[in-house]
N, C-alpha and C. Protein backbone atom coordinates (compact mmCIF):
# COMPACT_ATOMS: atom_id res chain seq x y z
N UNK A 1 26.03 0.68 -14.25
CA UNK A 1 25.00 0.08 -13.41
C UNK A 1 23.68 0.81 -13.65
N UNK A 2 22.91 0.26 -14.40
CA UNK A 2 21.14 0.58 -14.27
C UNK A 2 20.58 0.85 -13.35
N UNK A 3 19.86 1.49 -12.89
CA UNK A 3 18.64 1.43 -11.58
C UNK A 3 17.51 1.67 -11.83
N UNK A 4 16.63 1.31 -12.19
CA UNK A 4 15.08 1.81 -12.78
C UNK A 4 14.18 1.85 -11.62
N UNK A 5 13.53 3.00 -11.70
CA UNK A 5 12.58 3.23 -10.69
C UNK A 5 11.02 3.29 -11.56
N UNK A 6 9.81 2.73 -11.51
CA UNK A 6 9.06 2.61 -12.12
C UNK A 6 8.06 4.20 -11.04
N UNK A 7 7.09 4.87 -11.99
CA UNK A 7 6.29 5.94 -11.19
C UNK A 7 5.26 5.69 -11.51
N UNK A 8 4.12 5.74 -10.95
CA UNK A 8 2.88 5.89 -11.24
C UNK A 8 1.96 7.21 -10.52
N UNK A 9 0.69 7.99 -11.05
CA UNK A 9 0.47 8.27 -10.47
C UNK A 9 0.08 7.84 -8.75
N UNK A 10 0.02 8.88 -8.06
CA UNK A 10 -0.23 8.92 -6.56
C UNK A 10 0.47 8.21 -5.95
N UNK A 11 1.91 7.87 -6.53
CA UNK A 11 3.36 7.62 -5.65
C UNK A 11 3.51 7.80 -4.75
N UNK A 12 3.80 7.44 -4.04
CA UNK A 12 5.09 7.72 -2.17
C UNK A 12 5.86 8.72 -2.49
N UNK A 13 6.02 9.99 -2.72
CA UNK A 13 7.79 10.44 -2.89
C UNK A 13 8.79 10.10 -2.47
N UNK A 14 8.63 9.63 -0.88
CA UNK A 14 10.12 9.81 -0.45
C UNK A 14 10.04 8.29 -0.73
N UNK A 15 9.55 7.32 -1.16
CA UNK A 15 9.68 6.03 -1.71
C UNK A 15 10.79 5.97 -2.28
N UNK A 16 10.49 6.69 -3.81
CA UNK A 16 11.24 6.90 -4.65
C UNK A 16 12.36 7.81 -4.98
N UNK A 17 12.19 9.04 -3.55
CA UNK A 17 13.09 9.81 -3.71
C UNK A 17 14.36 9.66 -3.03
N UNK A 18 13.79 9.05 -1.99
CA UNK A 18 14.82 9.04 -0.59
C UNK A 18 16.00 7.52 -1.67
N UNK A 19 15.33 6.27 -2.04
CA UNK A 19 16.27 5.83 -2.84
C UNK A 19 16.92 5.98 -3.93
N UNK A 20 16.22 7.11 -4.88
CA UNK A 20 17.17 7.89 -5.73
C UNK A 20 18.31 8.47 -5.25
N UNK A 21 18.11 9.26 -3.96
CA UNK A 21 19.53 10.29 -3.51
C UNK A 21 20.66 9.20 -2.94
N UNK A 22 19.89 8.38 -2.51
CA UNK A 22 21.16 7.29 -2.12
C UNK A 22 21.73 6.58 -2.99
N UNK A 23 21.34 6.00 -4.00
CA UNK A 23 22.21 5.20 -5.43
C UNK A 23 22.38 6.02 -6.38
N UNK A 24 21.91 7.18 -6.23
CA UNK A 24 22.10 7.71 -7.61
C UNK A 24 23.55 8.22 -7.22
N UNK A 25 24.37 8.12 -5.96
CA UNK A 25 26.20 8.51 -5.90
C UNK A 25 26.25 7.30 -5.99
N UNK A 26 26.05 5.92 -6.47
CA UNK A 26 27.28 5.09 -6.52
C UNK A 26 27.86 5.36 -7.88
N UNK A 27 28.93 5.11 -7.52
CA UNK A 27 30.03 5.08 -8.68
C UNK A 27 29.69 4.45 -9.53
N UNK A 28 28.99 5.26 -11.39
CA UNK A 28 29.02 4.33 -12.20
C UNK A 28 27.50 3.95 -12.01
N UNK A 29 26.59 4.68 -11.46
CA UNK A 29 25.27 3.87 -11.05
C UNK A 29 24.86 4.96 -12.34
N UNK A 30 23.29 4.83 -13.03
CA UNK A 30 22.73 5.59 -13.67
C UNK A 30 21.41 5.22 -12.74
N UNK A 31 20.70 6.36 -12.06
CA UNK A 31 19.14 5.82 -11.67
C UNK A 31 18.07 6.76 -12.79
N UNK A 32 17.02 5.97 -13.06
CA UNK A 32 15.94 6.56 -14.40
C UNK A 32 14.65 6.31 -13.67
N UNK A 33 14.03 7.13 -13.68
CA UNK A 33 12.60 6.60 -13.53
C UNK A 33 12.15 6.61 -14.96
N UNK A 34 11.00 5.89 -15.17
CA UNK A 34 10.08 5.53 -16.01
C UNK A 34 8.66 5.26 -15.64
N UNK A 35 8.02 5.47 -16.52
CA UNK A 35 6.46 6.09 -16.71
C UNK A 35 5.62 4.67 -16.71
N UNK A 36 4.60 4.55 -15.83
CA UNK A 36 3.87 3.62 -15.59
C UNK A 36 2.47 4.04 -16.13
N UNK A 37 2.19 4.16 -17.67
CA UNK A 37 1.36 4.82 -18.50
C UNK A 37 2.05 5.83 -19.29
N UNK A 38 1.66 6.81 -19.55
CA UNK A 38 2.05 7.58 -20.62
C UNK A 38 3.28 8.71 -19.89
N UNK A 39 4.16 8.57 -21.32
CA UNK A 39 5.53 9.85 -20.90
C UNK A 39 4.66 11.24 -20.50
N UNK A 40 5.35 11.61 -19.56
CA UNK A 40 5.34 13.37 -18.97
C UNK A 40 5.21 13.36 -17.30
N UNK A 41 4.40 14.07 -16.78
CA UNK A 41 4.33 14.26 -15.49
C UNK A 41 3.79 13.48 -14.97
N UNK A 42 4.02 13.07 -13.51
CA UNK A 42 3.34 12.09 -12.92
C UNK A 42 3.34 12.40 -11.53
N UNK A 43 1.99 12.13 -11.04
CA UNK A 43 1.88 13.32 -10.03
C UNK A 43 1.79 12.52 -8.80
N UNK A 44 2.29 13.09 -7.07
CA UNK A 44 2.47 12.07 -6.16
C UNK A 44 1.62 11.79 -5.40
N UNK A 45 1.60 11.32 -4.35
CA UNK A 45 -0.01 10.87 -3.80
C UNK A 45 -0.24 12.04 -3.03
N UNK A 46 0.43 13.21 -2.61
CA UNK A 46 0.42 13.87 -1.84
C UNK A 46 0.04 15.19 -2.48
N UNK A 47 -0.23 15.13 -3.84
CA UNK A 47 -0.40 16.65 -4.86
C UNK A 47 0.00 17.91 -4.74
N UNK A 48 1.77 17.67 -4.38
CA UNK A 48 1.82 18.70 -4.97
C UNK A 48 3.81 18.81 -5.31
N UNK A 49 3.67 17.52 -6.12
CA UNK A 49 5.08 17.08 -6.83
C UNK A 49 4.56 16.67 -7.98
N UNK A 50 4.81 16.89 -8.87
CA UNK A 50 4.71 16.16 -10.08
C UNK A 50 6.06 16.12 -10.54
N UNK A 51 6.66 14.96 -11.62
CA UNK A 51 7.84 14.90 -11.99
C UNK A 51 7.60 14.74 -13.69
N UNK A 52 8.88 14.94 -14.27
CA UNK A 52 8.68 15.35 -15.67
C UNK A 52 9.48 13.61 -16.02
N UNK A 53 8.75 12.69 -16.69
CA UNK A 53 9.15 11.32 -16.53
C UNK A 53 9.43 10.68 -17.96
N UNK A 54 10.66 11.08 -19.38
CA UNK A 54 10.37 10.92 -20.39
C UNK A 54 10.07 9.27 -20.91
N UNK A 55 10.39 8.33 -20.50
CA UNK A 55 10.46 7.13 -20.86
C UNK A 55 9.36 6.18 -20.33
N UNK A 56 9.12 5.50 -20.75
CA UNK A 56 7.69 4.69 -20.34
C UNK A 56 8.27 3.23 -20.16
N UNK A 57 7.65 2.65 -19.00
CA UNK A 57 8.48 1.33 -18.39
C UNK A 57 8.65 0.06 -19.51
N UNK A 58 7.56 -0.05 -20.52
CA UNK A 58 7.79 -1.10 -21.82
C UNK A 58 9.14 -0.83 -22.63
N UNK A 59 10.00 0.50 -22.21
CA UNK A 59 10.83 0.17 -23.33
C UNK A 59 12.04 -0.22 -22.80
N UNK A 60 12.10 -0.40 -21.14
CA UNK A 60 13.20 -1.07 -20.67
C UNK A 60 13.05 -2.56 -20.42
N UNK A 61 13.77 -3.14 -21.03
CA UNK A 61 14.32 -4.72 -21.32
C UNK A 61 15.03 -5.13 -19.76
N UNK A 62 15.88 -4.60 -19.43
CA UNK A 62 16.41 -5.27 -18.46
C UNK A 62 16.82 -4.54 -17.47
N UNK A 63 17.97 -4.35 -16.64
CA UNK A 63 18.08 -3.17 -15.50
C UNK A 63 19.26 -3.98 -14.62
N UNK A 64 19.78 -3.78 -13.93
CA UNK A 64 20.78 -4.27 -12.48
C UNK A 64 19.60 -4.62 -11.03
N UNK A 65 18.94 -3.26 -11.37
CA UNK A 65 18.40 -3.29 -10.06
C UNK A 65 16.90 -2.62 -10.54
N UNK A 66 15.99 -3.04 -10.15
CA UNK A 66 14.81 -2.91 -10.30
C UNK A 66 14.27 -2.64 -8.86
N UNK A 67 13.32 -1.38 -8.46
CA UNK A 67 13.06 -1.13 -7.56
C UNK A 67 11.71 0.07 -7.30
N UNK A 68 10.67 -0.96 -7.03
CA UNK A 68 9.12 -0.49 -6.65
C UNK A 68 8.83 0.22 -6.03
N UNK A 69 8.59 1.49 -6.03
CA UNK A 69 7.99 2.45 -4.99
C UNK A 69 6.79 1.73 -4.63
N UNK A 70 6.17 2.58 -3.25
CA UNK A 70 4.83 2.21 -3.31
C UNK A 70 3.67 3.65 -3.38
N UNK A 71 2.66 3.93 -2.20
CA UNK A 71 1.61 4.97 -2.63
C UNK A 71 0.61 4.54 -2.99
N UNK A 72 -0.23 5.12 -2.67
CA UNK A 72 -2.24 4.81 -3.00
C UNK A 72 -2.25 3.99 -4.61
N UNK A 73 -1.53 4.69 -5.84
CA UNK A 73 -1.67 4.37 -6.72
C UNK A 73 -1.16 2.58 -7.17
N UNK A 74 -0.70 1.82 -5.82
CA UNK A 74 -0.33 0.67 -6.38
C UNK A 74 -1.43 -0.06 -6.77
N UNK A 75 -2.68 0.18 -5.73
CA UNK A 75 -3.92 -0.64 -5.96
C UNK A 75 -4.58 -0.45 -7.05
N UNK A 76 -4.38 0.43 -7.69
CA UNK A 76 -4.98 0.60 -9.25
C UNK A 76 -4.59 -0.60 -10.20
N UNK A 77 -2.80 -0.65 -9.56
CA UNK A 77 -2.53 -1.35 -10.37
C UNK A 77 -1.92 -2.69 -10.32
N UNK A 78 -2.43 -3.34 -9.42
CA UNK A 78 -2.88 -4.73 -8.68
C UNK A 78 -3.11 -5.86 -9.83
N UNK A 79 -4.24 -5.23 -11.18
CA UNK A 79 -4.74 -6.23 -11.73
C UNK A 79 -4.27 -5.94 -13.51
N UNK A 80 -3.05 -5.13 -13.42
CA UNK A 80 -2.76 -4.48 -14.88
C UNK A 80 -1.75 -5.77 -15.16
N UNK A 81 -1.76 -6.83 -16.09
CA UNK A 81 -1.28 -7.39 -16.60
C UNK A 81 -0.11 -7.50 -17.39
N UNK A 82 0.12 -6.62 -18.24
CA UNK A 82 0.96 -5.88 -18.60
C UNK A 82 2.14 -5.30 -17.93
N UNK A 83 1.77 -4.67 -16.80
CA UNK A 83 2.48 -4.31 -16.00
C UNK A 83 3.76 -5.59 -15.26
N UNK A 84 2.51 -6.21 -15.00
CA UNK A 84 2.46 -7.61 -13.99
C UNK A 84 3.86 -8.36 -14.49
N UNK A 85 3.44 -8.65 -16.07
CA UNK A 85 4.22 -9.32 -17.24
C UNK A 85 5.35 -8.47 -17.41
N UNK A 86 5.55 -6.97 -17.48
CA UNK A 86 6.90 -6.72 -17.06
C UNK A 86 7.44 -6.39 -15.97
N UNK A 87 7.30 -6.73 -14.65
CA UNK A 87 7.92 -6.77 -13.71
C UNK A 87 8.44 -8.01 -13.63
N UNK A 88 7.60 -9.15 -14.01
CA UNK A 88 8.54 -10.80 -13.83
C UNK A 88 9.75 -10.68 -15.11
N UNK A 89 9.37 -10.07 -16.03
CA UNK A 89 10.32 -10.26 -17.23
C UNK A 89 11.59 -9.45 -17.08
N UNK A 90 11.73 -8.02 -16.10
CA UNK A 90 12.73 -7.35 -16.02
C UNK A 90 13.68 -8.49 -14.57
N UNK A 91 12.51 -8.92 -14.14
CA UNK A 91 13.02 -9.42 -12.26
C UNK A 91 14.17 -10.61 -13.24
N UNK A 92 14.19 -11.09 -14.13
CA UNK A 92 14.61 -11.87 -14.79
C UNK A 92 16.08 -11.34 -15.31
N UNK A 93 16.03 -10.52 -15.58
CA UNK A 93 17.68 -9.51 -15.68
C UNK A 93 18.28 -9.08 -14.54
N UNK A 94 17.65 -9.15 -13.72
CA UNK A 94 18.31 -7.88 -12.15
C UNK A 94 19.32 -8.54 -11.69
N UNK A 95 20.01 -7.73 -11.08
CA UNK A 95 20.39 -8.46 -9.86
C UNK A 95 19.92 -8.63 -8.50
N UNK A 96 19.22 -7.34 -8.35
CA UNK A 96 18.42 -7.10 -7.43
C UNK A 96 16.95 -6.65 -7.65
N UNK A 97 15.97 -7.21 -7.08
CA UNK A 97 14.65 -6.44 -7.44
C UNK A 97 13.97 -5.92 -5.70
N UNK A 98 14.04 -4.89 -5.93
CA UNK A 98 13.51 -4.15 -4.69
C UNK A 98 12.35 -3.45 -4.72
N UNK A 99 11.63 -3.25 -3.32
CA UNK A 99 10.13 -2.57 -3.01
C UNK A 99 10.14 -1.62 -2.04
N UNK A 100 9.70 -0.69 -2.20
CA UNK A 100 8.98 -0.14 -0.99
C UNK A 100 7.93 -0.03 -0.27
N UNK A 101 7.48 0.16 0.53
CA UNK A 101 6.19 0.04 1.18
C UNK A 101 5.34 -0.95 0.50
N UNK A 102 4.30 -0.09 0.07
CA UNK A 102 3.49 -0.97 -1.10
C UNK A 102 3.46 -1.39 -2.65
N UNK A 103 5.00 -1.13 -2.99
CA UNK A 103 5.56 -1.69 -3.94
C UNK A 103 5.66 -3.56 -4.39
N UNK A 104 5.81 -3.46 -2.64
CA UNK A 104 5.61 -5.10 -2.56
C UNK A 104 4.19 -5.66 -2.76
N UNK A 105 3.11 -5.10 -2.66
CA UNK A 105 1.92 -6.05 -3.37
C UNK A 105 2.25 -5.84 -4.72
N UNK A 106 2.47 -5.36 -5.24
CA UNK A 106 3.22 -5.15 -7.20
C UNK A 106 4.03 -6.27 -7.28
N UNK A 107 5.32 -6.85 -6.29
CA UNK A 107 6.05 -7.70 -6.69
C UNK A 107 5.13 -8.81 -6.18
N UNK A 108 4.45 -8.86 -5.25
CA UNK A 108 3.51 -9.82 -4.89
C UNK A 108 2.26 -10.32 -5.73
N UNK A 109 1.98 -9.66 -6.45
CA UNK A 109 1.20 -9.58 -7.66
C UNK A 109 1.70 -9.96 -8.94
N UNK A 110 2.51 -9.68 -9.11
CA UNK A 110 3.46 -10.60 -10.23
C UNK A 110 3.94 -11.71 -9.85
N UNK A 111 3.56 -12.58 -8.26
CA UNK A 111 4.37 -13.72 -8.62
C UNK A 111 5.44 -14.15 -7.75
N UNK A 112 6.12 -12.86 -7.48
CA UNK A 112 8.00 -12.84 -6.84
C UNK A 112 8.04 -13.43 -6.05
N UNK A 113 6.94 -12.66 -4.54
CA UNK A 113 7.34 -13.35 -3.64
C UNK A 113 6.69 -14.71 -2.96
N UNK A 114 5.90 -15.14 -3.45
CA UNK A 114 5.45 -16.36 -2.86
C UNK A 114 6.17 -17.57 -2.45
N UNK A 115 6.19 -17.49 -1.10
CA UNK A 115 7.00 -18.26 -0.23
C UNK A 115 8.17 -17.90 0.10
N UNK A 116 8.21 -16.12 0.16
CA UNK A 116 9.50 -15.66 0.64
C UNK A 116 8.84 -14.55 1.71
N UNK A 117 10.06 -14.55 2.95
CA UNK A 117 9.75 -13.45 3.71
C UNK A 117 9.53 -11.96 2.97
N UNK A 118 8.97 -11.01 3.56
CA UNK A 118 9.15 -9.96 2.97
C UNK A 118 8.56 -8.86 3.90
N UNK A 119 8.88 -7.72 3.54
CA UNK A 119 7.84 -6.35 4.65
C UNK A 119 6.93 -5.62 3.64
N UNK A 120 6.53 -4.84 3.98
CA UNK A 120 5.83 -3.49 3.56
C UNK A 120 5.44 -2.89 4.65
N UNK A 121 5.03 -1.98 4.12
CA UNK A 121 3.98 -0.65 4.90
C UNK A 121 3.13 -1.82 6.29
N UNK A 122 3.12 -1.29 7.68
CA UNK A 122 2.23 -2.05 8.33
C UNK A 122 0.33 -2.11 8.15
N UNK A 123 -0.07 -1.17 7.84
CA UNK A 123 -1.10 -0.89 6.96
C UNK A 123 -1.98 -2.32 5.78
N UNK A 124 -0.34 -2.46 5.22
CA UNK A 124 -0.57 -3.55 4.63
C UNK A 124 -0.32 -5.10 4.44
N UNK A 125 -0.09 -5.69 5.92
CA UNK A 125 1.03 -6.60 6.00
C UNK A 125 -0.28 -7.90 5.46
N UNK A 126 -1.83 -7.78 6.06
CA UNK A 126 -2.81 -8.19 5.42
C UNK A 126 -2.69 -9.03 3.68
N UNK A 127 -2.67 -7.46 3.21
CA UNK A 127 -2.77 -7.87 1.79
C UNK A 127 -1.47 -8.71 1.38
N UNK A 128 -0.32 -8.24 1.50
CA UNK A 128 0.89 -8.76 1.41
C UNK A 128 0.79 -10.31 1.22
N UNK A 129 0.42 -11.00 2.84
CA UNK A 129 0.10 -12.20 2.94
C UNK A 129 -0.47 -12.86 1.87
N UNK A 130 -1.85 -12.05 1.66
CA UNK A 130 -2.89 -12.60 0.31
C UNK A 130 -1.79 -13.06 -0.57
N UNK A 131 -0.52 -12.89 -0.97
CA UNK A 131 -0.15 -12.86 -2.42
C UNK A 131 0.95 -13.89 -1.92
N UNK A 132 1.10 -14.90 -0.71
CA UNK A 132 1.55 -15.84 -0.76
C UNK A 132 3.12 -15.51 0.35
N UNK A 133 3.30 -14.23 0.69
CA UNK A 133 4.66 -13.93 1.13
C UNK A 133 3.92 -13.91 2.50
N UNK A 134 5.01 -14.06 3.34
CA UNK A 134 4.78 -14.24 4.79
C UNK A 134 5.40 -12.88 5.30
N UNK A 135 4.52 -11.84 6.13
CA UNK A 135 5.17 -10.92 5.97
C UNK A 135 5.91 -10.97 7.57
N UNK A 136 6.83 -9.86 7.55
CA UNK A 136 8.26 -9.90 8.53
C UNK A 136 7.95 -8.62 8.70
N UNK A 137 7.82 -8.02 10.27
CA UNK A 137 7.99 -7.08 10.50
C UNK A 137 9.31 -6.22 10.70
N UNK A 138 10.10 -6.38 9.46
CA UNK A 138 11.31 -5.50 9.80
C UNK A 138 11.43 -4.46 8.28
N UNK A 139 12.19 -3.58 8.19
CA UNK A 139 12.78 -2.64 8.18
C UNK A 139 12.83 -3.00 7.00
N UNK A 140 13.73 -3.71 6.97
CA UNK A 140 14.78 -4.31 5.49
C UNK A 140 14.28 -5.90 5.41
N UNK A 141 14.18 -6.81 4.73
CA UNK A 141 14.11 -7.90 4.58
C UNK A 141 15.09 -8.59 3.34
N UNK A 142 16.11 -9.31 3.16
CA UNK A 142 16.43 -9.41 1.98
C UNK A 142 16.21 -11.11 2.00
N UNK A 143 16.13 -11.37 0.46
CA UNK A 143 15.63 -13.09 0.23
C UNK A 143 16.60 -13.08 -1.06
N UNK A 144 17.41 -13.47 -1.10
CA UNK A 144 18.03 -13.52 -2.61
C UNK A 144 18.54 -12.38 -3.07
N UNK A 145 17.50 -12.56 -4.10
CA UNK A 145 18.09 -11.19 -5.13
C UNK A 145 17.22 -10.06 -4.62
N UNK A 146 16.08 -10.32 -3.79
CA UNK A 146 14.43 -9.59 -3.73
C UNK A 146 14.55 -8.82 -2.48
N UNK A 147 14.69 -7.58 -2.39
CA UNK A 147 14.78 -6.95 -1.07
C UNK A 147 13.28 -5.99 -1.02
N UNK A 148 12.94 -6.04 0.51
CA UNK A 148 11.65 -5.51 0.67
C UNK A 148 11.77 -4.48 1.58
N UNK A 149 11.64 -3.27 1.30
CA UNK A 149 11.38 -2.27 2.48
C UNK A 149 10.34 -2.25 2.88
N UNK A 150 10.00 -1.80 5.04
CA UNK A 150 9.08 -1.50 5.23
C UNK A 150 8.51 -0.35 4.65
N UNK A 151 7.44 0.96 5.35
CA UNK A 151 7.04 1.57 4.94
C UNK A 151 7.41 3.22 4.66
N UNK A 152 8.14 3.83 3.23
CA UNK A 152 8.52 4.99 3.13
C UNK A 152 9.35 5.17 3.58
N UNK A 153 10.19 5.95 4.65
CA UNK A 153 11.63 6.10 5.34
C UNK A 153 12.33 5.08 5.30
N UNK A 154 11.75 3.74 5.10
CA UNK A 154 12.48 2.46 5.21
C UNK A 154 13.21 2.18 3.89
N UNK A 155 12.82 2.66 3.06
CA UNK A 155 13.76 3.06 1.52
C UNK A 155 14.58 3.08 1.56
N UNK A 156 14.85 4.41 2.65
CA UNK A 156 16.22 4.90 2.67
C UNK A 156 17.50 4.01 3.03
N UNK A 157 16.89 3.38 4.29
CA UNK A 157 18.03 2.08 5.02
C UNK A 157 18.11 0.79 3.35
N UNK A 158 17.08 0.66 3.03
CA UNK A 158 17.07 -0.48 1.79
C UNK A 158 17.89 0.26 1.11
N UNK A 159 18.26 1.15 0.58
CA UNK A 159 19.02 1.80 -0.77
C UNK A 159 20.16 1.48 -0.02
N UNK A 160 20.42 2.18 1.10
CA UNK A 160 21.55 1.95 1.94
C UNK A 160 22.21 0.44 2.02
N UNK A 161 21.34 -0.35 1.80
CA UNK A 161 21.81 -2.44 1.80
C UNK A 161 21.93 -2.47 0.48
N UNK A 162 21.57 -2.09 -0.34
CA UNK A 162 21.78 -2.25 -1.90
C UNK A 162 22.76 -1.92 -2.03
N UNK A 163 23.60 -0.28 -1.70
CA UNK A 163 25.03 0.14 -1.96
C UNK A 163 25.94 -0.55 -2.09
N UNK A 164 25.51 -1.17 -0.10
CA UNK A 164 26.85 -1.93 0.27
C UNK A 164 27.05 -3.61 -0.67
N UNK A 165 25.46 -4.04 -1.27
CA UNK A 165 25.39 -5.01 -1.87
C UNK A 165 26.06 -4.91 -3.52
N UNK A 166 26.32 -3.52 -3.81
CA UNK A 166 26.27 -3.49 -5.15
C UNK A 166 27.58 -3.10 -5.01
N UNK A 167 28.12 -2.25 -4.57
CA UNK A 167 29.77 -1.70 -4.47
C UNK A 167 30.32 -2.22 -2.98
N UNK A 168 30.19 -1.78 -2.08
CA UNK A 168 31.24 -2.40 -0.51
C UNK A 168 30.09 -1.45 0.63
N UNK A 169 30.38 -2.06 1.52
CA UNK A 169 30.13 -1.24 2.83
C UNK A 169 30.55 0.42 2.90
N UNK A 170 31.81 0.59 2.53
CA UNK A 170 32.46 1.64 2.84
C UNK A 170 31.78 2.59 1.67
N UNK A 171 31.54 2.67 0.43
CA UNK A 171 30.91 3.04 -0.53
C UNK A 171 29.93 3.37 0.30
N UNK A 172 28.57 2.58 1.26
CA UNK A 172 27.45 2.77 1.25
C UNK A 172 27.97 3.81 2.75
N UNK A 173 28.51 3.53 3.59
CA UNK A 173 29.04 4.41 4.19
C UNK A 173 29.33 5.67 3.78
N UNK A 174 29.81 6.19 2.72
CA UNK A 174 30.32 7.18 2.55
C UNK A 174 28.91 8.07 1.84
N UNK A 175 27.86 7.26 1.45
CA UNK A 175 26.68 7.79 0.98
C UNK A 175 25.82 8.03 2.10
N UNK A 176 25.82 7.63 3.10
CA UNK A 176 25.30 7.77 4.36
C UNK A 176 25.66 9.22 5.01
N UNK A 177 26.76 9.49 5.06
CA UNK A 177 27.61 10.58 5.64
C UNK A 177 27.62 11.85 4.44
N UNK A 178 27.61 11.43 3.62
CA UNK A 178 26.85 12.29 2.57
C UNK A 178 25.93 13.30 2.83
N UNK A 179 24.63 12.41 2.87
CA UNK A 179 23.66 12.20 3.14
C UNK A 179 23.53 13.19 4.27
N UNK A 180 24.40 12.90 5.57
CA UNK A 180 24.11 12.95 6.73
C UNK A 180 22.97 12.48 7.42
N UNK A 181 23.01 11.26 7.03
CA UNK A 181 21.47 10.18 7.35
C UNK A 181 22.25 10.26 9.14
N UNK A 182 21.62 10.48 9.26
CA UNK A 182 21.91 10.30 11.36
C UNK A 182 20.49 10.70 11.95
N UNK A 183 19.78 9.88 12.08
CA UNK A 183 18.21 10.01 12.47
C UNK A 183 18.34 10.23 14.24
N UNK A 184 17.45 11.26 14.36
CA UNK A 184 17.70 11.16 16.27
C UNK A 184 16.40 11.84 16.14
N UNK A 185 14.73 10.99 15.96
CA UNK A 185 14.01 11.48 15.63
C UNK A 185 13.12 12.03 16.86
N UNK A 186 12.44 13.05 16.79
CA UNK A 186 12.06 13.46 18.33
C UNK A 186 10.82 13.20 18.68
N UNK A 187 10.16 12.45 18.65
CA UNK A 187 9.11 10.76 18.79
C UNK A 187 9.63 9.56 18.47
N UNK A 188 9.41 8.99 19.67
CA UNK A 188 9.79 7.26 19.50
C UNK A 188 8.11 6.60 19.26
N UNK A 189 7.82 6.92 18.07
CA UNK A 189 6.79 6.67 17.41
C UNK A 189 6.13 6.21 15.72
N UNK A 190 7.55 5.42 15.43
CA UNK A 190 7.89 5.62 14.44
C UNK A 190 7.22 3.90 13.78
N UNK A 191 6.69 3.14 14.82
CA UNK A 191 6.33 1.68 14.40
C UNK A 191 4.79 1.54 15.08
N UNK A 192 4.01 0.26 13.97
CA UNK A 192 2.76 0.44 14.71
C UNK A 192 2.91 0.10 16.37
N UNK A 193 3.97 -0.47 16.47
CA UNK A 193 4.39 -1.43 18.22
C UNK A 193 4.53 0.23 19.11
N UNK A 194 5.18 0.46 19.10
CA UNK A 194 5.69 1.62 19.58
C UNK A 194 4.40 2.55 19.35
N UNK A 195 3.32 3.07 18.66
CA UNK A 195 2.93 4.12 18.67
C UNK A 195 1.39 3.95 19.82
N UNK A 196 1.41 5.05 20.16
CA UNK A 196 0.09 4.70 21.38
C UNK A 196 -0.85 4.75 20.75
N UNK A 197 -2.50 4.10 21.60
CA UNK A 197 -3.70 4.18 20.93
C UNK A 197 -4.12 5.65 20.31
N UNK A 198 -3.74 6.72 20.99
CA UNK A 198 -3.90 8.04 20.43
C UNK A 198 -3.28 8.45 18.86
N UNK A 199 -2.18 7.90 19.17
CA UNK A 199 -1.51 8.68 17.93
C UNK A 199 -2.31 7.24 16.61
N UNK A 200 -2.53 6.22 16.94
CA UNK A 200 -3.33 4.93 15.76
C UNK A 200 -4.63 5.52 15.17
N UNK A 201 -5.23 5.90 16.32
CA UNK A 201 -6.09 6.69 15.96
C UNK A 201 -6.01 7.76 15.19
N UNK A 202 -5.32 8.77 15.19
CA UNK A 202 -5.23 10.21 14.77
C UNK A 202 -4.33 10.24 13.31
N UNK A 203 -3.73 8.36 13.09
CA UNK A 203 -3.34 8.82 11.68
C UNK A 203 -4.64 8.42 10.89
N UNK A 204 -5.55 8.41 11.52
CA UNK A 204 -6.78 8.02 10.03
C UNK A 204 -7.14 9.65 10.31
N UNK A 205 -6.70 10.66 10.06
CA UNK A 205 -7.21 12.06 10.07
C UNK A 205 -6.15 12.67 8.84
N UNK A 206 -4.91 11.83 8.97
CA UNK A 206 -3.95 12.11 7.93
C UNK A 206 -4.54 12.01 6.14
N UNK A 207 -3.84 13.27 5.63
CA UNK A 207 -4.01 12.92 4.23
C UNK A 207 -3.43 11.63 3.46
């Protein structure tokens, strides 16, 4: 089983990381990232991860599961053609093609989702729309083959629906407990609904 994770600079980490640690135990899974520009390091939106990335996304043909981080750096690449042209051409092999946060204007930008539910980041549910998808404020969204995470932590639960989609429940279960994914987070502040005018405010102070 393939899993390709595409990187660009100024990535999400836990986009891409939090669904690496979860598929990369299925049985038989291989997960790769690949280079969205040139092989070597690629650095995260947060500066101060860089990852050592040998393969560059043109030389993978096809995949099982295809799956978009998001991060500042998607808007760069909004209007890269190339790019654009291989995300519809791999979505064409998958079985699954998945997003995170703002991964989904990338699949939205190529095309995918127009006229399918989908999430992202709340930040961006705006742009999302622009590209024809109606956005859904949840968590996980799945349409087919095309699964959409909301924003960053929401990866994690999406990798988690992929498991059980790709091997069984009990598989994705047992990566869970792994994991020790058991969230008992100490703010119930975790959605734009839920968070007060104070704290809306105080994330535009965030890096």
């Amino acid at each position: 089983m393939d899993i390709v994770i595409p990187l660009f600079d100024d990535f999400e980490p836990l986009d891409a990381i939090g669904p690496y640690q979860m598929l990369g135990h299925l049985p038989g899974a291989t997960v790769r990232f690949v280079a969205v520009g040139e092989r070597g390091a690629v650095a995260d939106g947060i500066g101060g991860l860089r990852l050592d990335v040998p393969a560059r996304y043109a030389e993978v043909e096809g995949c099982d599961v295809l799956l978009v981080p998001g991060g500042r750096g998607t808007r760069r690449l909004l209007a890269d053609d190339a790019l654009l042209d291989w995300l519809r051409r791999v979505h064409g092999t998958t079985r699954f093609t998945a997003s995170v946060c703002t991964g989904a204007l990338l699949l939205g930008a190529a095309g995918l989702l127009d006229g399918l539910d989908a999430t992202t980041h709340w930040a961006a549910a705006g742009e999302l729309a622009a590209y024809g998808a109606a956005f859904t404020p949840e968590r996980v969204v799945r349409r087919g083959r095309i699964v959409t995470a909301a924003g960053v932590s929401a990866g994690i639960d999406m990798a988690l629906h992929l498991a059980a989609l790709l091997t069984d429940e009990t598989t994705a279960r047992a990566i869970q407990l792994h994991a020790e994914y058991d969230p008992v987070p100490p703010f119930d502040s975790g959605s734009w609904a839920k968070a007060s005018p104070v704290v809306r405010e105080r994330i535009k102070d965030l890096r």
